[in-house]
N, C-alpha and C. Protein backbone atom coordinates (compact mmCIF):
# COMPACT_ATOMS: atom_id res chain seq x y z
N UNK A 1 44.21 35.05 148.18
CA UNK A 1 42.99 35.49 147.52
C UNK A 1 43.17 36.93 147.10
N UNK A 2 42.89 37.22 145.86
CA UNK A 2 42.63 38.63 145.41
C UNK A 2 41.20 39.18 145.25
N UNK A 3 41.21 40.44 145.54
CA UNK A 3 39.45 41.26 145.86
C UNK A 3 40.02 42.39 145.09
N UNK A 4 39.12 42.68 144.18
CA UNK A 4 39.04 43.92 143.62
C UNK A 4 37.95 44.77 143.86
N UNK A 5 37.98 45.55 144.61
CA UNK A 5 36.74 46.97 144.79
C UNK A 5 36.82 47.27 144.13
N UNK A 6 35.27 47.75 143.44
CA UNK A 6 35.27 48.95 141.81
C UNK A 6 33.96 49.82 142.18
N UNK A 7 33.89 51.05 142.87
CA UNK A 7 32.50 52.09 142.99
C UNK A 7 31.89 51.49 141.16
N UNK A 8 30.78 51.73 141.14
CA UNK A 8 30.15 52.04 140.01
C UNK A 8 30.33 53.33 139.17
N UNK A 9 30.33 53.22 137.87
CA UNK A 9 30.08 54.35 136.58
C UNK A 9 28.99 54.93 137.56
N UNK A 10 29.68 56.86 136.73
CA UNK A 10 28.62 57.82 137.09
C UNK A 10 27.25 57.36 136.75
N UNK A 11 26.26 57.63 137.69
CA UNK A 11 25.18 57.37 137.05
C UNK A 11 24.03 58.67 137.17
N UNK A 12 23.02 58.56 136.12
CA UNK A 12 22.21 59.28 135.86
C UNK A 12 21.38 60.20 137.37
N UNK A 13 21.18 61.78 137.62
CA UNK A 13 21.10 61.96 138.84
C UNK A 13 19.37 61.42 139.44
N UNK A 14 18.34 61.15 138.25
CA UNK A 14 17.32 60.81 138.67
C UNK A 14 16.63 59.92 137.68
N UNK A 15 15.75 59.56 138.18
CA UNK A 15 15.12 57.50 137.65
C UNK A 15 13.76 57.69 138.26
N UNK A 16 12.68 57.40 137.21
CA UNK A 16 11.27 57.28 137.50
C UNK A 16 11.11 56.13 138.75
N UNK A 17 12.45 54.78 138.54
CA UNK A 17 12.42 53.77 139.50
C UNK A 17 13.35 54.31 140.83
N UNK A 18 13.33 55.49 140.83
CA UNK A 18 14.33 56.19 142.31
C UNK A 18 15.73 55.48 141.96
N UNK A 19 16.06 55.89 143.51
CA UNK A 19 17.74 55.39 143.31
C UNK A 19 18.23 54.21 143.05
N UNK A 20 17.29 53.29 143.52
CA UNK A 20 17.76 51.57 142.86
C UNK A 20 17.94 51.49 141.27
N UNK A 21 16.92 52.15 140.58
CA UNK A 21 16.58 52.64 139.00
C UNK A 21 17.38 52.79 138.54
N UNK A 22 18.24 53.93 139.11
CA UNK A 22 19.46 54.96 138.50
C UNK A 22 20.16 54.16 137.39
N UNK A 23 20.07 54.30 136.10
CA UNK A 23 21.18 53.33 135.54
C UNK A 23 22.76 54.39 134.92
N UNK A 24 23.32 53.76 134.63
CA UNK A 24 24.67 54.73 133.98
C UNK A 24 24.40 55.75 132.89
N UNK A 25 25.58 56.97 133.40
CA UNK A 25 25.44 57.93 132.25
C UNK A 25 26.64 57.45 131.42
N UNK A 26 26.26 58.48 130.17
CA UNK A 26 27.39 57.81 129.20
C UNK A 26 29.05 57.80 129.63
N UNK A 27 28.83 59.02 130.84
CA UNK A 27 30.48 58.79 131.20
C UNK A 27 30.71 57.80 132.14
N UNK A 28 29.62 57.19 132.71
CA UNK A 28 29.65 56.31 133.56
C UNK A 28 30.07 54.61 132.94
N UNK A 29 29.57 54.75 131.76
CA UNK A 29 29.68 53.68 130.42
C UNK A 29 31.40 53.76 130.17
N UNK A 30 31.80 54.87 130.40
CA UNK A 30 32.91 54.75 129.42
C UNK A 30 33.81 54.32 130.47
N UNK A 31 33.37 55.18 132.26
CA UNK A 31 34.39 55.30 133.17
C UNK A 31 34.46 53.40 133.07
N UNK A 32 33.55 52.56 133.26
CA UNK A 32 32.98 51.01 133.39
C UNK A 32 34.01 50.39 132.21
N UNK A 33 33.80 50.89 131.39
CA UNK A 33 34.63 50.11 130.21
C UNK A 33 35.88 50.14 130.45
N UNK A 34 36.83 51.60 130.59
CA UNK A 34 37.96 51.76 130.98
C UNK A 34 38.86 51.11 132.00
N UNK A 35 37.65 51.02 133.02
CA UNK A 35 38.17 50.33 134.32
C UNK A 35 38.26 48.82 133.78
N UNK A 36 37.65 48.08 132.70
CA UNK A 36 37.37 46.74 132.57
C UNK A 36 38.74 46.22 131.63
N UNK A 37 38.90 47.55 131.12
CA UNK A 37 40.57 47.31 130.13
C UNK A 37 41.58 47.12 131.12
N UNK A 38 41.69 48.46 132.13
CA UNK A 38 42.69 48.38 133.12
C UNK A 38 42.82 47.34 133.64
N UNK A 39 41.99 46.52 134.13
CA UNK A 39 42.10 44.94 135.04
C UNK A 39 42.61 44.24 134.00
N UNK A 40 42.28 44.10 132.57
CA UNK A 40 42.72 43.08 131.43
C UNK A 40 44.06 43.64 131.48
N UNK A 41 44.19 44.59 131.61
CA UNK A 41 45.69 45.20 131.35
C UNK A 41 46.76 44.75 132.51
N UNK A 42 45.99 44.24 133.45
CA UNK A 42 46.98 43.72 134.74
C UNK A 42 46.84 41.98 135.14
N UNK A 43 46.00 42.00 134.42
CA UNK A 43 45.53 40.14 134.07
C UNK A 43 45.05 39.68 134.88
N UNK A 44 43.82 40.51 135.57
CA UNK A 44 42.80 40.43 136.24
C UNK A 44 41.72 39.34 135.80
N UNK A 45 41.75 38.22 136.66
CA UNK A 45 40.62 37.03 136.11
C UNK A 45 40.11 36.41 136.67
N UNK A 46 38.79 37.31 137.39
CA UNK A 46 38.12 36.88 138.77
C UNK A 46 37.73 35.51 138.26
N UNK A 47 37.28 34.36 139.70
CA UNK A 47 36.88 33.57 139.47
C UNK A 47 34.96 33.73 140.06
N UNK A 48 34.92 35.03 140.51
CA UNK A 48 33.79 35.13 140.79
C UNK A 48 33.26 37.28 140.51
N UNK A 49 32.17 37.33 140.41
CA UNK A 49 31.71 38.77 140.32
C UNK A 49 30.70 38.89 141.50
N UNK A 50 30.67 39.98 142.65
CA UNK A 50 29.64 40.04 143.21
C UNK A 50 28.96 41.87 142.88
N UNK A 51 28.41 41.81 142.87
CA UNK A 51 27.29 43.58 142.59
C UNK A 51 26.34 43.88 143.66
N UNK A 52 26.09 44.98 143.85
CA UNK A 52 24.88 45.28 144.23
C UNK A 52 23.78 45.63 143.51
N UNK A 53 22.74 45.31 143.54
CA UNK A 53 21.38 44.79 142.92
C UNK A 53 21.08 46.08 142.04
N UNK A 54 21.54 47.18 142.25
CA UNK A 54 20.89 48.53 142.35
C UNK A 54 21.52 48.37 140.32
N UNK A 55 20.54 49.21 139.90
CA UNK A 55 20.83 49.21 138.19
C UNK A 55 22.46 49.90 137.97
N UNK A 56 22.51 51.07 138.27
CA UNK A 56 24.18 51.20 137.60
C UNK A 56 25.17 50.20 138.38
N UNK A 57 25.22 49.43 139.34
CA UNK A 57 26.32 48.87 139.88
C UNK A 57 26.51 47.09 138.85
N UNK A 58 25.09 47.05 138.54
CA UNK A 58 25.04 45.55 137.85
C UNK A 58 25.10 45.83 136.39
N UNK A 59 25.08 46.71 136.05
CA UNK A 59 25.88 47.35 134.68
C UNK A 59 27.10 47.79 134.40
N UNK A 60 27.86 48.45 135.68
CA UNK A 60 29.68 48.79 135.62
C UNK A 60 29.88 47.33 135.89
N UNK A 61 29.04 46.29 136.40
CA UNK A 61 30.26 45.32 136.62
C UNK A 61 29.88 44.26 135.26
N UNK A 62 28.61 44.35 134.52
CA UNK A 62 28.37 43.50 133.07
C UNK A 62 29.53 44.18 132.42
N UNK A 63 29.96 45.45 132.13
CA UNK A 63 31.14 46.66 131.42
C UNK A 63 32.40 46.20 131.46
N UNK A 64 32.72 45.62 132.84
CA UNK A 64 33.83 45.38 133.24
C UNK A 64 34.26 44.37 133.17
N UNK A 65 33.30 43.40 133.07
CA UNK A 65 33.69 41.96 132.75
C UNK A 65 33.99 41.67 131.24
N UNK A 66 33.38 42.28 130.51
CA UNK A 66 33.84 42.08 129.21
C UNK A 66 34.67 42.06 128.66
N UNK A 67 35.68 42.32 128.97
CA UNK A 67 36.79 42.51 128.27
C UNK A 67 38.01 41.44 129.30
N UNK A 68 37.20 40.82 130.27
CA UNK A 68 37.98 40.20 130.97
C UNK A 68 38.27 38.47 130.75
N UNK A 69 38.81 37.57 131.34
CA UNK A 69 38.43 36.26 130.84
C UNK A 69 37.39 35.84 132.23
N UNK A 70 36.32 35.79 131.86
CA UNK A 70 35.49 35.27 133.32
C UNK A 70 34.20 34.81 132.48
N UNK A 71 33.84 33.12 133.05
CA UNK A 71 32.88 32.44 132.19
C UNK A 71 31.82 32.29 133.30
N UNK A 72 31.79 33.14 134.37
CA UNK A 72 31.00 33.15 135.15
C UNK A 72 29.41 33.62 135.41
N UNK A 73 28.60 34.27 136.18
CA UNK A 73 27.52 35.06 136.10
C UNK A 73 28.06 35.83 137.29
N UNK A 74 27.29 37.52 136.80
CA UNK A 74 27.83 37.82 137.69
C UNK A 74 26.97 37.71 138.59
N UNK A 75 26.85 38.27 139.80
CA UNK A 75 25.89 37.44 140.71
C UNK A 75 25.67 38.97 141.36
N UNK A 76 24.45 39.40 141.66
CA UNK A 76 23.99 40.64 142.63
C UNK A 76 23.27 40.18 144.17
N UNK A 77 23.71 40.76 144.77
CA UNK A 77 23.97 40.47 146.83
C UNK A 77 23.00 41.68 147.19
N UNK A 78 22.53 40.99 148.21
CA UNK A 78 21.73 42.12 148.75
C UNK A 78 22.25 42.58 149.74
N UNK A 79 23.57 42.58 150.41
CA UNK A 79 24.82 43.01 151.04
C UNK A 79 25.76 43.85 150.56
N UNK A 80 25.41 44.79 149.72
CA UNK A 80 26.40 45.60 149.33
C UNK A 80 25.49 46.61 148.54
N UNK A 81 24.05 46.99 149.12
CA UNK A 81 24.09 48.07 149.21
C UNK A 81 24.99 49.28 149.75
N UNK A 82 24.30 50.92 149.58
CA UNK A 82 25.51 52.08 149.81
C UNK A 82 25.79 51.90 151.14
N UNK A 83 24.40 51.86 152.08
CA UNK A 83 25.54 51.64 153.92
C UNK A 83 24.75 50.76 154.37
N UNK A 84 25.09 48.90 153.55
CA UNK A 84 25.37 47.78 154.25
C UNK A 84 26.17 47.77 154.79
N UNK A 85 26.48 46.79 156.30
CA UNK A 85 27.64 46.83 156.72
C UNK A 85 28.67 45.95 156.45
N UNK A 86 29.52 45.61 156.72
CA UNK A 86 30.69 45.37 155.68
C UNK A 86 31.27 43.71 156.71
N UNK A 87 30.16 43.23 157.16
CA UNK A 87 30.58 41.99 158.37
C UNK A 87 30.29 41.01 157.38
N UNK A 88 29.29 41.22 155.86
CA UNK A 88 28.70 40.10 155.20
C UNK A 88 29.34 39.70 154.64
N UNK A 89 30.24 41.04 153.76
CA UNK A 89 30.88 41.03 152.94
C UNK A 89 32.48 39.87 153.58
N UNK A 90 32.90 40.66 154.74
CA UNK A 90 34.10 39.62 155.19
C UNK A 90 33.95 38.08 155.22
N UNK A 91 32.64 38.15 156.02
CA UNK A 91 32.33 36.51 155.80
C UNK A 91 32.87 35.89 154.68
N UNK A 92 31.72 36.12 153.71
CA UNK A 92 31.67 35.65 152.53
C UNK A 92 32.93 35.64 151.72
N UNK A 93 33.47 36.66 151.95
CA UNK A 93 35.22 36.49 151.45
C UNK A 93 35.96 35.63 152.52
N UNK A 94 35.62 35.22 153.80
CA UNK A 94 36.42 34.59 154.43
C UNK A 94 36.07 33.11 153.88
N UNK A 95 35.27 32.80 153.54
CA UNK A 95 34.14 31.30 153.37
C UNK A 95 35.14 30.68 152.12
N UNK A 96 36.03 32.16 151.21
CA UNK A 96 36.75 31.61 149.68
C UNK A 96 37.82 30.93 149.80
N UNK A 97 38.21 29.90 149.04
CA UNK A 97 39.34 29.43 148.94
C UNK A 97 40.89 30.67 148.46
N UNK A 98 41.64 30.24 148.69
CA UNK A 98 43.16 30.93 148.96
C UNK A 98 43.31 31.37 147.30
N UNK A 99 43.02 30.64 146.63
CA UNK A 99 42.79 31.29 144.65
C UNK A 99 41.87 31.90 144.08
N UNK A 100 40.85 31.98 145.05
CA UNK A 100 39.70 32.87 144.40
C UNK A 100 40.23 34.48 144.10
N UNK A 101 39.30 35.36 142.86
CA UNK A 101 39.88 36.23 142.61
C UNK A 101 38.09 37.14 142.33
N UNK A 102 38.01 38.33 143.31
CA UNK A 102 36.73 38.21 143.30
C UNK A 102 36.45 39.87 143.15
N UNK A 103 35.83 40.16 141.98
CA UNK A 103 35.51 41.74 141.98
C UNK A 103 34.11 41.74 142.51
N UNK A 104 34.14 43.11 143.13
CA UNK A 104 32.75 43.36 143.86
C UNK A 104 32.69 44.80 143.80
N UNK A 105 31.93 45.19 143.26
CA UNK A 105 31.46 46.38 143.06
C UNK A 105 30.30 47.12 143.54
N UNK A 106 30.14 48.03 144.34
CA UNK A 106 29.14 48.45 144.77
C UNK A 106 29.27 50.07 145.18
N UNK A 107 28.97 50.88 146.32
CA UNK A 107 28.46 51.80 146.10
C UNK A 107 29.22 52.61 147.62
N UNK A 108 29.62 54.02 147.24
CA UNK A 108 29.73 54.81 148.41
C UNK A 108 28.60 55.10 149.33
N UNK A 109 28.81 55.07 150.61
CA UNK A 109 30.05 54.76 151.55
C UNK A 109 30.61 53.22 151.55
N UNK A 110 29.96 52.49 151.17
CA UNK A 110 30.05 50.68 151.65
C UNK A 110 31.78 50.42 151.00
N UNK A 111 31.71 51.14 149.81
CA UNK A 111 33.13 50.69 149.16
C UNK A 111 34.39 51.53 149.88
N UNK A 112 34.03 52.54 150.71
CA UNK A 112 35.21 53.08 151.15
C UNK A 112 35.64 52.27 152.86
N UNK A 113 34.04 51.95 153.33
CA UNK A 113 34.05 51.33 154.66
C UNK A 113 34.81 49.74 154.33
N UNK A 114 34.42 49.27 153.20
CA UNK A 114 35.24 47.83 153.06
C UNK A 114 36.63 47.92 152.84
N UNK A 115 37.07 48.99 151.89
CA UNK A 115 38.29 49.14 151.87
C UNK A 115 39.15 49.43 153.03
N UNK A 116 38.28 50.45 154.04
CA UNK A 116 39.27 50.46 155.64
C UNK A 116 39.13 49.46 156.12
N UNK A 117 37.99 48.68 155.95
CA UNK A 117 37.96 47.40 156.93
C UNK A 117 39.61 46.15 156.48
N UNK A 118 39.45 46.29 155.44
CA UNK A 118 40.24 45.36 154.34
C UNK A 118 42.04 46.01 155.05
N UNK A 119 42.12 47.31 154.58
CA UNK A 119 43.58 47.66 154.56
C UNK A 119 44.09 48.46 156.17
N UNK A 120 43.00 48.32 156.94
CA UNK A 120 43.14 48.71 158.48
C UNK A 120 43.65 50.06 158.14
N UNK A 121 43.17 51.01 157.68
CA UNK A 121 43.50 51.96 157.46
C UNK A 121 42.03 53.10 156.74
N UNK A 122 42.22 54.39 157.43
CA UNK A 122 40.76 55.23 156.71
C UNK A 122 41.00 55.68 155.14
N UNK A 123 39.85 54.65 154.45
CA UNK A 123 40.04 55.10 153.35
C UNK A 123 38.72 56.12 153.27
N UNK A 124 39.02 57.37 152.91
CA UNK A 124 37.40 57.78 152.62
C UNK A 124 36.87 58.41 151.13
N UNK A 125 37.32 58.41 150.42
CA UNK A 125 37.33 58.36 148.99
C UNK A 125 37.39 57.94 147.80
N UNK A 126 36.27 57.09 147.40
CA UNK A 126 36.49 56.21 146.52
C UNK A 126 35.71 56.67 145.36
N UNK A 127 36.42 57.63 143.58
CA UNK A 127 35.36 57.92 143.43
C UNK A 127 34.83 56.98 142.23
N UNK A 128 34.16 57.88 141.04
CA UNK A 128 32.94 56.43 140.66
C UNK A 128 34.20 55.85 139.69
N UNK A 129 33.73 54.45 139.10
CA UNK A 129 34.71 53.97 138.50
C UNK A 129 36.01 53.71 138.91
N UNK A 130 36.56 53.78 139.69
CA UNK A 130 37.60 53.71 140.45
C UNK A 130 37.64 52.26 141.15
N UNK A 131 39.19 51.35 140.97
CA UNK A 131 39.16 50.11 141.74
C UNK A 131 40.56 50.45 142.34
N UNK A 132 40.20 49.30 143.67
CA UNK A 132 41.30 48.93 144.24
C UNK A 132 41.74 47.67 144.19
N UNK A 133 43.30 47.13 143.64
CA UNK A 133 43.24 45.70 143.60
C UNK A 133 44.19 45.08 145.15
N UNK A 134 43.64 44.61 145.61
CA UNK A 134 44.03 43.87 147.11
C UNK A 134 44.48 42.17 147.27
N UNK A 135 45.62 42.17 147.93
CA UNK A 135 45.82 41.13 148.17
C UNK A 135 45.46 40.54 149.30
N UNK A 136 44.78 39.77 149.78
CA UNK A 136 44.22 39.26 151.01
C UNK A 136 45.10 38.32 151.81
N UNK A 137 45.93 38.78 153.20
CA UNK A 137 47.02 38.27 153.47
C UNK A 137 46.90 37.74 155.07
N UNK A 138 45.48 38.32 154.95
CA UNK A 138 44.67 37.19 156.33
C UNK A 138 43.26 37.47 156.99
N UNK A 139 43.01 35.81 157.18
CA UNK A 139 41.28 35.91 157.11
C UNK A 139 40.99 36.12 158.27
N UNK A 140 41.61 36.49 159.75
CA UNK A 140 41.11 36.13 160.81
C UNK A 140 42.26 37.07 161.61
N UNK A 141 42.55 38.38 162.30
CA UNK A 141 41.08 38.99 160.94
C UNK A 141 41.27 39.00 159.80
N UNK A 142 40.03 39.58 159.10
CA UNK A 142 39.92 39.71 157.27
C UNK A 142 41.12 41.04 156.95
N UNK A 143 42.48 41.03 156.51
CA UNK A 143 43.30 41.83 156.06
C UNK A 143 43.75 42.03 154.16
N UNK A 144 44.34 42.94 154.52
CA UNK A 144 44.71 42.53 152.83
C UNK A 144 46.09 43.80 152.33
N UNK A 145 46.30 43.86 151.40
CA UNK A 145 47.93 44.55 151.04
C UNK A 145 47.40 45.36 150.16
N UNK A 146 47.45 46.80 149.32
CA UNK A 146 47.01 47.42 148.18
C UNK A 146 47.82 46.71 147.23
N UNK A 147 47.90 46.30 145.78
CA UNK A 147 48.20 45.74 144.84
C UNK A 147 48.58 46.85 143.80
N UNK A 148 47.41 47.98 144.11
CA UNK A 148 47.52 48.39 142.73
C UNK A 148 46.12 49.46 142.91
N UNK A 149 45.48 50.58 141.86
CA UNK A 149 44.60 51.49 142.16
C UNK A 149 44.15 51.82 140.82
N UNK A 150 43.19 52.00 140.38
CA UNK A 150 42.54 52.53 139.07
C UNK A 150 41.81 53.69 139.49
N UNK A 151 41.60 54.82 138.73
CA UNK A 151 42.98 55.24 138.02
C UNK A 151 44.30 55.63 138.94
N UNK A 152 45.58 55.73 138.15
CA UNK A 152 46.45 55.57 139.65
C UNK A 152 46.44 56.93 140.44
């Protein structure tokens, strides 16, 4: 199984709808698009999208899919808010078959805590727009290999 972490495009610092509101700034648009070439550029072709609900994270990942081949929806989790904990997320990646290929995008800290959980190792910096592509090389526990890093 492959998992791609992607933080969300910069987003705007304030929203009449608060921080769930927040939607992307234009560099956040572009960081989203860029990142969505880079995966096409490595032949990235999830068979699934997961987001967090919050407005810029379900917009870097509509950005990112576009340019990708995925006839899917993307789907927003109420598990990947910024500090959900990261037990839902394993599940639910443990629950996938061995070919699934699954970007999930969501929000600091949650994306740096999944990534240590993932590579048994402290990741603490993940910044916006930025993915990690992972190979998942065992479910029990949930492990995985770095593949690859946007930008490198």
């Amino acid at each position: 199984m492959r998992v791609t972490l992607i933080r969300h495009g910069d987003a705007i610092t304030s929203s009449p709808l608060g921080d769930p509101g927040r939607p992307l700034s234009i560099e956040g648009r572009r960081q989203a698009a860029a990142t969505g070439r880079a995966l096409a550029e490595r032949g990235v072709s999830p068979t699934q999208v997961w987001c967090s609900p919050f407005v810029r994270a379900v917009q870097t990942a509509e950005l990112i899919v576009a340019p990708l081949e995925f006839e899917g929806v993307v789907e927003a989790r109420d598990d990947l808010y910024p500090d959900s904990p990261t037990d839902s997320l394993a599940g639910a990646l443990a629950g996938l078959d061995s070919e699934a290929s699954v970007l999930v995008v969501g929000h600091q800290p949650f994306m740096s805590t999944a990534a240590s959980l993932l590579l048994n190792l402290a990741v603490s910096n993940f910044a916006t727009g930025a993915a990690l592509g992972l190979q998942v090389t065992s479910v029990a526990p949930l492990r995985a290999a770095l593949e690859w890093r946007w930008p490198q």
